[in-house]
Protein backbone atom coordinates (compact mmCIF):
# COMPACT_ATOMS: atom_id res chain seq x y z
CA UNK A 1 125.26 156.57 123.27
CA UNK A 2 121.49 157.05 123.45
CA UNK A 3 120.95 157.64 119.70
CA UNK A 4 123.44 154.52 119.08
CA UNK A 5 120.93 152.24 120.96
CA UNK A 6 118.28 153.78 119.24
CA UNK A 7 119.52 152.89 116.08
CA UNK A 8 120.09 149.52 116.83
CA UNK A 9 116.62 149.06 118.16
CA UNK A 10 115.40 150.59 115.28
CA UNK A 11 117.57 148.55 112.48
CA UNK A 12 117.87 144.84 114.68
CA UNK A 13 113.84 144.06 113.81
CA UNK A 14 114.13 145.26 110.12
CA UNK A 15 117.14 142.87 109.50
CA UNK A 16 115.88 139.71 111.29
CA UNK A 17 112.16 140.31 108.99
CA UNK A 18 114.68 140.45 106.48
CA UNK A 19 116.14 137.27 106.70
CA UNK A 20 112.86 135.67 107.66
CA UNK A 21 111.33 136.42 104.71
CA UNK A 22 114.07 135.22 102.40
CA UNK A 23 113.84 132.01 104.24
CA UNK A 24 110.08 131.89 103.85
CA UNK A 25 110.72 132.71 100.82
CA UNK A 26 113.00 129.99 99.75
CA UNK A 27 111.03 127.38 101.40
CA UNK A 28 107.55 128.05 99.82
CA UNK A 29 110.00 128.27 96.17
CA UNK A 30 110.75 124.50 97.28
CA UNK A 31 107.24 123.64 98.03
CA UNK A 32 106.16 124.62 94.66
CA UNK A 33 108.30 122.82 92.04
CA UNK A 34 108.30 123.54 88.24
CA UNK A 35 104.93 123.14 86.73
CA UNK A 36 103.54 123.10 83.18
CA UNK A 37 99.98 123.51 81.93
CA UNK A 38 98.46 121.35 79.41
CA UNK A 39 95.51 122.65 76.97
CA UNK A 40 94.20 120.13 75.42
CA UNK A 41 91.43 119.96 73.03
CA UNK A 42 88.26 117.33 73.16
CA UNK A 43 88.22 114.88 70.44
CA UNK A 44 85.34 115.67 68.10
CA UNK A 45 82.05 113.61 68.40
CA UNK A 46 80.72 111.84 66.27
CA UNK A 47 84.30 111.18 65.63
CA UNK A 48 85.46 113.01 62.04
CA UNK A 49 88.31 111.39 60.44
CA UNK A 50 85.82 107.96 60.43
CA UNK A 51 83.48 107.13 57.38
CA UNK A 52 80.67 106.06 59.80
CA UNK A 53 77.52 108.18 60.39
CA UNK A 54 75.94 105.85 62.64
CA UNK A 55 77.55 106.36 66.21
CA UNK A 56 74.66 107.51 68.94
CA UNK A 57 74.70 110.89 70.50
CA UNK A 58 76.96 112.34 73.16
CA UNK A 59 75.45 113.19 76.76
CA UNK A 60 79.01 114.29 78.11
CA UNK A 61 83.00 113.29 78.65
CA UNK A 62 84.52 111.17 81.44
CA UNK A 63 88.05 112.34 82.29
CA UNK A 64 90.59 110.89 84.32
CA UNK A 65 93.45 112.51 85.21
CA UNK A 66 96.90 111.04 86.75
CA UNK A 67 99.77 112.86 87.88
CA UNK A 68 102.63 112.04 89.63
CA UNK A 69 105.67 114.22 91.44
CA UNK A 70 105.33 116.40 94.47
CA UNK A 71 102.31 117.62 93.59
CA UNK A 72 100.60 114.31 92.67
CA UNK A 73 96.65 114.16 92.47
CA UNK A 74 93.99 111.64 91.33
CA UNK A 75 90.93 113.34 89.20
CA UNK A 76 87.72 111.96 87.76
CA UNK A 77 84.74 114.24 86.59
CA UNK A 78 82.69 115.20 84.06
CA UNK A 79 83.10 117.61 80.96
CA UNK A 80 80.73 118.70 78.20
CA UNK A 81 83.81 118.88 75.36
CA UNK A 82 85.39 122.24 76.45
CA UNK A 83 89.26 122.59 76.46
CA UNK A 84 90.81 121.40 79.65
CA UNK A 85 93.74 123.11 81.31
CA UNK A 86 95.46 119.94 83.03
CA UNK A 87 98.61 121.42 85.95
CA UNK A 88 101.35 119.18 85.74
CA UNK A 89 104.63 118.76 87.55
CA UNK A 90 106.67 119.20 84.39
CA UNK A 91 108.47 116.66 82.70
CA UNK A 92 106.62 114.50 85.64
CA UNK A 93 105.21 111.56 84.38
CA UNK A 94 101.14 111.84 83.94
CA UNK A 95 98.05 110.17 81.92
CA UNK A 96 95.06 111.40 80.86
CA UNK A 97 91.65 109.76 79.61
CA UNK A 98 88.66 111.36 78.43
CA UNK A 99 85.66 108.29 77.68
CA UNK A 100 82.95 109.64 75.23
CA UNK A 101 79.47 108.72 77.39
CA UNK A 102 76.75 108.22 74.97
CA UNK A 103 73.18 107.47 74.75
CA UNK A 104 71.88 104.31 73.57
CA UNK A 105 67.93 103.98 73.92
CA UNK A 106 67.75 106.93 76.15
CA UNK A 107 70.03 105.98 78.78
CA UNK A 108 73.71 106.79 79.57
CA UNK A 109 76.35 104.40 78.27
CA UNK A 110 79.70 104.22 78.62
CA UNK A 111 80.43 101.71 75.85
CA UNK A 112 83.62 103.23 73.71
CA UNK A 113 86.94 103.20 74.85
CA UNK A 114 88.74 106.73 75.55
CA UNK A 115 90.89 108.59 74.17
CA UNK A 116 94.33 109.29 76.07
CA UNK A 117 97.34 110.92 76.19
CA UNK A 118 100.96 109.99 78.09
CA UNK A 119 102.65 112.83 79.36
CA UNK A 120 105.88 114.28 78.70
CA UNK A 121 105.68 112.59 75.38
CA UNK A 122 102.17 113.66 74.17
CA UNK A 123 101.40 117.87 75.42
CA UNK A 124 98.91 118.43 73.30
CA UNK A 125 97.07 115.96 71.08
CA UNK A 126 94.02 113.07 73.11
CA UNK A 127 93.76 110.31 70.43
CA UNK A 128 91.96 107.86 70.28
CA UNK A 129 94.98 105.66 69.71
CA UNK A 130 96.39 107.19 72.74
CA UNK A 131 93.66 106.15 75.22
CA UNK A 132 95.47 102.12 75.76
CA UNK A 133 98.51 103.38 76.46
CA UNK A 134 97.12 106.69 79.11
CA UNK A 135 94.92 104.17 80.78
CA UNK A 136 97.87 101.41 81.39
CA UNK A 137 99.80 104.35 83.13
CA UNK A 138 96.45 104.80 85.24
CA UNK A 139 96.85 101.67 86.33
CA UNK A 140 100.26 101.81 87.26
CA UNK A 141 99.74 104.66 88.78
CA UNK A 142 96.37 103.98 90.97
CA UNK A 143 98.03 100.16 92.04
CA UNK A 144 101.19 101.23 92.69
CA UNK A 145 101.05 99.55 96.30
CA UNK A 146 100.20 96.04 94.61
CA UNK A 147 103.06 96.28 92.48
CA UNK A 148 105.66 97.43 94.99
CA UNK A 149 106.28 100.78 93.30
CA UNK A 150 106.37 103.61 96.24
CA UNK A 151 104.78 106.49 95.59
CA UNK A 152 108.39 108.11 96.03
CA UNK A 153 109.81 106.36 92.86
CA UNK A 154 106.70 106.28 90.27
CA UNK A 155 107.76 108.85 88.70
CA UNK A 156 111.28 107.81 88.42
CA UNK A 157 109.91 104.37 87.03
CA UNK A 158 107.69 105.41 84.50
CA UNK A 159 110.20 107.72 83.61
CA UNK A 160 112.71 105.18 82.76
CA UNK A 161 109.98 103.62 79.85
CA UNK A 162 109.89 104.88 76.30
CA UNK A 163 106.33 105.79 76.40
CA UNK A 164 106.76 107.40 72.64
CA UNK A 165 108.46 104.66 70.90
CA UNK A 166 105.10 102.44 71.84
CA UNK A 167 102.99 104.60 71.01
CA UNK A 168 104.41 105.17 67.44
CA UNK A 169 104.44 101.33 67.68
CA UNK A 170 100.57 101.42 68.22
CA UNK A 171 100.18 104.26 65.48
CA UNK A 172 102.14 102.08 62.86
CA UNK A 173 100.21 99.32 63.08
CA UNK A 174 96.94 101.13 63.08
CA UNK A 175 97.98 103.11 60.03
CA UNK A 176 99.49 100.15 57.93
CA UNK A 177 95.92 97.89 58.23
CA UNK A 178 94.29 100.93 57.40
CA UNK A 179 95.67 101.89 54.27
CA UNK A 180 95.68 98.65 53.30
CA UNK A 181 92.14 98.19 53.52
CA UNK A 182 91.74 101.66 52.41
CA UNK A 183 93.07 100.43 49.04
CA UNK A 184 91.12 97.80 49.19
CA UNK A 185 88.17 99.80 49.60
CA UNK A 186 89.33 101.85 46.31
CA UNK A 187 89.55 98.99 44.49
CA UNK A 188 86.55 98.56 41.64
CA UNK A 189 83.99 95.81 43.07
CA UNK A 190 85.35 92.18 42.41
CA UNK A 191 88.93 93.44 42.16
CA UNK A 192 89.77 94.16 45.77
CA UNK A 193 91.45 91.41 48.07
CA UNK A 194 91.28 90.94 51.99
CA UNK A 195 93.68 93.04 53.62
CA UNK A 196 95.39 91.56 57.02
CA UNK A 197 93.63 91.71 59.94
CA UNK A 198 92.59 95.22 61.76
CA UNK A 199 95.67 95.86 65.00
CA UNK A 200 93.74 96.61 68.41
CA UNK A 201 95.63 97.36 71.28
CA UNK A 202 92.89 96.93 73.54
CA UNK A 203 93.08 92.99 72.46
CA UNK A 204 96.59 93.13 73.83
CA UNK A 205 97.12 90.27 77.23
CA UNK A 206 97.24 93.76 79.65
CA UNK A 207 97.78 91.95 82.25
CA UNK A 208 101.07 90.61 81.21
CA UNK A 209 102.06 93.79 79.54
CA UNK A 210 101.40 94.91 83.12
CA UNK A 211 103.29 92.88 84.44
CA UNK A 212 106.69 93.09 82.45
CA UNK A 213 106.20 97.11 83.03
CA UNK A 214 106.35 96.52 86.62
CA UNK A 215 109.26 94.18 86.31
CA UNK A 216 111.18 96.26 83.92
CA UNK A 217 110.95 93.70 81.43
CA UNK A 218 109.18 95.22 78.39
CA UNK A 219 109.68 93.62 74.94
CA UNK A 220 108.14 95.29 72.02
CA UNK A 221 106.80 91.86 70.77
CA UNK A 222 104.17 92.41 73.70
CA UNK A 223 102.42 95.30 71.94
CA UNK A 224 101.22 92.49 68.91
CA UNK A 225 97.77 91.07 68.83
CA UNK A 226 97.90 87.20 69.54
CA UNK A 227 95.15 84.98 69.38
CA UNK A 228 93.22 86.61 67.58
CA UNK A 229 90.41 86.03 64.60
CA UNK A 230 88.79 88.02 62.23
CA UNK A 231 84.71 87.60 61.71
CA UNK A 232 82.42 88.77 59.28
CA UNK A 233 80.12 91.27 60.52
CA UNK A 234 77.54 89.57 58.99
CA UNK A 235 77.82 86.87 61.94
CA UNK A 236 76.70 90.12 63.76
CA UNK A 237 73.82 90.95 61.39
CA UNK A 238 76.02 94.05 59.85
CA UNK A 239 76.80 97.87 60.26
CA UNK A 240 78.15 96.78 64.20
CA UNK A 241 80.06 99.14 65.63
CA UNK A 242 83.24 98.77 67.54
CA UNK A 243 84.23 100.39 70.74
CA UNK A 244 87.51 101.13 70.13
CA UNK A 245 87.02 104.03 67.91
CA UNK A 246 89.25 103.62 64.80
CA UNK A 247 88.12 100.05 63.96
CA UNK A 248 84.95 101.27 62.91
CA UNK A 249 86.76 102.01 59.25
CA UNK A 250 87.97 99.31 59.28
CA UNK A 251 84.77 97.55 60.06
CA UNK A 252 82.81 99.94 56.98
CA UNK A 253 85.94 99.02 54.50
CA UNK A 254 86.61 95.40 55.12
CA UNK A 255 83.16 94.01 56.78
CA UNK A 256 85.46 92.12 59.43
CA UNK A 257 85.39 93.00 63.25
CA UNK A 258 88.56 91.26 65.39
CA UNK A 259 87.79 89.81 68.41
CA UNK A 260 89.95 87.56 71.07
CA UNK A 261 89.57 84.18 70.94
CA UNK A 262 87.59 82.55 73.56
CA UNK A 263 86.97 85.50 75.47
CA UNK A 264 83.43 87.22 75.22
CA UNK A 265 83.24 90.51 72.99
CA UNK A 266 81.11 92.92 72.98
CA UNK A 267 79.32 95.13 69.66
CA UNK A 268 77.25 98.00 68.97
CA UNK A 269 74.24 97.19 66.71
CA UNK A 270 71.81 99.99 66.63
CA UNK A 271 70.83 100.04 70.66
CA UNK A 272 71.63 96.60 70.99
CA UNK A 273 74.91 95.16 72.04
CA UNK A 274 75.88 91.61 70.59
CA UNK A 275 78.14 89.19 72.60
CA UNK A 276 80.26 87.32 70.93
CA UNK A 277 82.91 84.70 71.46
CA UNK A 278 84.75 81.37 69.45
CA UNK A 279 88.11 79.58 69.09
CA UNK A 280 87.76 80.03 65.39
CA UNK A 281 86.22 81.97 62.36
CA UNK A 282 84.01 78.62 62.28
CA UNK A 283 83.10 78.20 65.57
CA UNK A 284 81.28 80.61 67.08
CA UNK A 285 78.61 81.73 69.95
CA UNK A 286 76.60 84.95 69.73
CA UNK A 287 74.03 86.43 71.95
CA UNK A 288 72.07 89.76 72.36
CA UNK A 289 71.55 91.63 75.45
CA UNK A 290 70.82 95.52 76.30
CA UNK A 291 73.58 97.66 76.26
CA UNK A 292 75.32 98.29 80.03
CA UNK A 293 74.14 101.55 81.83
CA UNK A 294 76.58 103.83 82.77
CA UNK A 295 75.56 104.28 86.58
CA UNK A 296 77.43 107.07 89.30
CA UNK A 297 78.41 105.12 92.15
CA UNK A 298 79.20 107.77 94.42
CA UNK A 299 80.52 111.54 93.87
CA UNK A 300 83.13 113.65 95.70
CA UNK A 301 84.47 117.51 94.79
CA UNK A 302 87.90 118.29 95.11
CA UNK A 303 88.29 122.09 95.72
CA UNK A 304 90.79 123.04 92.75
CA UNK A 305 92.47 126.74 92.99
CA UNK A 306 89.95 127.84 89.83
CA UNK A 307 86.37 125.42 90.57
CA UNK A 308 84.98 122.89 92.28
CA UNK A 309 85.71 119.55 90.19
CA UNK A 310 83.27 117.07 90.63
CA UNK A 311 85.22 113.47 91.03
CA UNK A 312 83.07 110.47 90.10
CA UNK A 313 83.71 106.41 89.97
CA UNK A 314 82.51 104.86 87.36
CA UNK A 315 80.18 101.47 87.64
CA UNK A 316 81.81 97.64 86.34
CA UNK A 317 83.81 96.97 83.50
CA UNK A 318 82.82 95.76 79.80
CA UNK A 319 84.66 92.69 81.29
CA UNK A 320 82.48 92.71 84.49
CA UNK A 321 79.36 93.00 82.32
CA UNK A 322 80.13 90.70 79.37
CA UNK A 323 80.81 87.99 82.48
CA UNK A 324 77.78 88.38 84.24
CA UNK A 325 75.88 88.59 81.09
CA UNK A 326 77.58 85.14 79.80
CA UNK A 327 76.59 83.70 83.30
CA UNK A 328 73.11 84.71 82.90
CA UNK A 329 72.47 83.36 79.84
CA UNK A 330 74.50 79.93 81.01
CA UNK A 331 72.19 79.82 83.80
CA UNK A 332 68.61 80.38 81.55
CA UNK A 333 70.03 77.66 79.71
């Protein structure tokens, strides 16, 4: 009777770790859902599918990273062009950016637009095409409590939007204007005709593309480029450069740069920027001013399970600028 208590003092403790580690076990397996790891590669710079040799030198990359699911996390630092290995809850909706940050008369500028993905339907591949779409899922994303959108059912809601299909959209109509003008360009001199005007998604009315996202009442006919004109870089004393990256072809081909009507826009010419802004091909304002600084507002680190990542915000808007630079000049005047 001895050795049969024994035994069961001896075997009781062994069985009840057993059991508590299988339910440790399958609770931590919850805790830790399905992930997937991006690589993805750093667009070249200067960029090399473009015909321009005129863009200014690189000082570093701004990324932004936005995932949603369980494991949800915000990101914003630096990188000097290596590959980045993004975690992401897979199949969980998530956007990234990555803003080329140049120098234009020795100072730090973060005048070009990025270059994006959309995850699941992009894994591999930041294009410059990509960077409208990535950054209106950012949005999304970061003002989710504006729009109504709990963080419990973002990801079901950007889920339920065929990220792809616009962004072949996009693709199509960047490709078409291009060959066009590409065969145009090919053309002997005095032979080729104007090709239609260059497709920029940036120029699209965000806000209400925004807004019928939100809603769930997306039309494809909200992807097109309305009010819009095209103008002879000439009117912007030539070789300007655009900041959404695959204009500039279009720009070196055609001599044309599109711009929204009545609302200020912003060029590249050498380290100058040149605003300009018209209701029509004929009538037109234009003004010079210094290019924006790109200035650190404040920094944080995030302790990541391989570094610390250093998470930055970045200073105003080309819209901010362009505004208080109109102001300025309305107020000299």
């Amino acid at each position: 009777m001895r050795i049969f208590r024994l035994l069961i003092a001896m075997i009781f403790p062994l069985i009840f770790a057993a059991a508590t580690l299988t339910l440790t076990s399958c609770a931590l397996g919850a805790q830790n859902p399905q992930t997937e790891t991006l690589r993805l590669i750093m667009p070249e710079w200067p960029p090399q599918d473009s015909v321009r040799d005129d863009y200014p030198a690189l000082s570093r990359w701004l990324v932004r990273i936005e995932t949603t699911g369980s494991a949800a996390q915000s990101l914003e630092f630096f990188s000097d062009g290596s590959p980045l290995s993004i975690g992401v809850v897979k199949n969980s909706p998530a956007a990234v950016t990555v803003r080329p940050i140049t120098l234009i008369a020795g100072e730090e500028c973060a005048y070009f637009l990025p270059a994006g993905l959309v995850y699941p339907a992009e894994k591999e591949c930041l294009s410059w095409s990509g960077g409208f779409l990535a950054d209106a899922m950012q949005r999304i994303i970061q003002n989710r409590s504006e729009t109504g959108i709990s963080g419990k059912h973002i990801r079901d809601f950007l889920s339920s939007f065929n990220w792809a299909k616009a962004q072949d959209s996009i693709d199509s109509k960047i490709q078409k204007v291009m060959e066009a003008a590409q065969a145009d360009d090919d053309e002997p001199d005095g032979q080729a005709g104007k090709s239609a005007k260059f497709y920029n998604p940036w120029l699209i009315d965000s806000q209400k593309l925004l807004e019928n996202l939100t809603s769930g009442e997306f039309k494809a006919s909200l992807l097109n480029n309305t009010n819009c004109i095209a103008v002879e870089d000439a009117v912007l004393g030539g070789k300007v450069l655009s900041s959404f990256i695959p204009e500039n072809s279009f720009i070196a081909w055609e001599k044309t740069v599109l711009i929204k009507k009545s609302v200020p826009s912003l060029f590249l010419s050498g380290e100058i920027g040149m605003i300009i802004e018209g209701s029509s091909a004929k009538n037109l304002s234009l003004k010079r001013c210094k290019m924006p600084i790109f200035i650190e507002e404040k920094a944080t680190y995030e302790k990541t399970d391989e570094e610390n990542i250093s998470g930055f915000e970045r200073g105003g808007t080309h819209a901010d600028f362009l505004r208080e630079k109109s102001a300025a000049a309305s107020d000299s005047g």
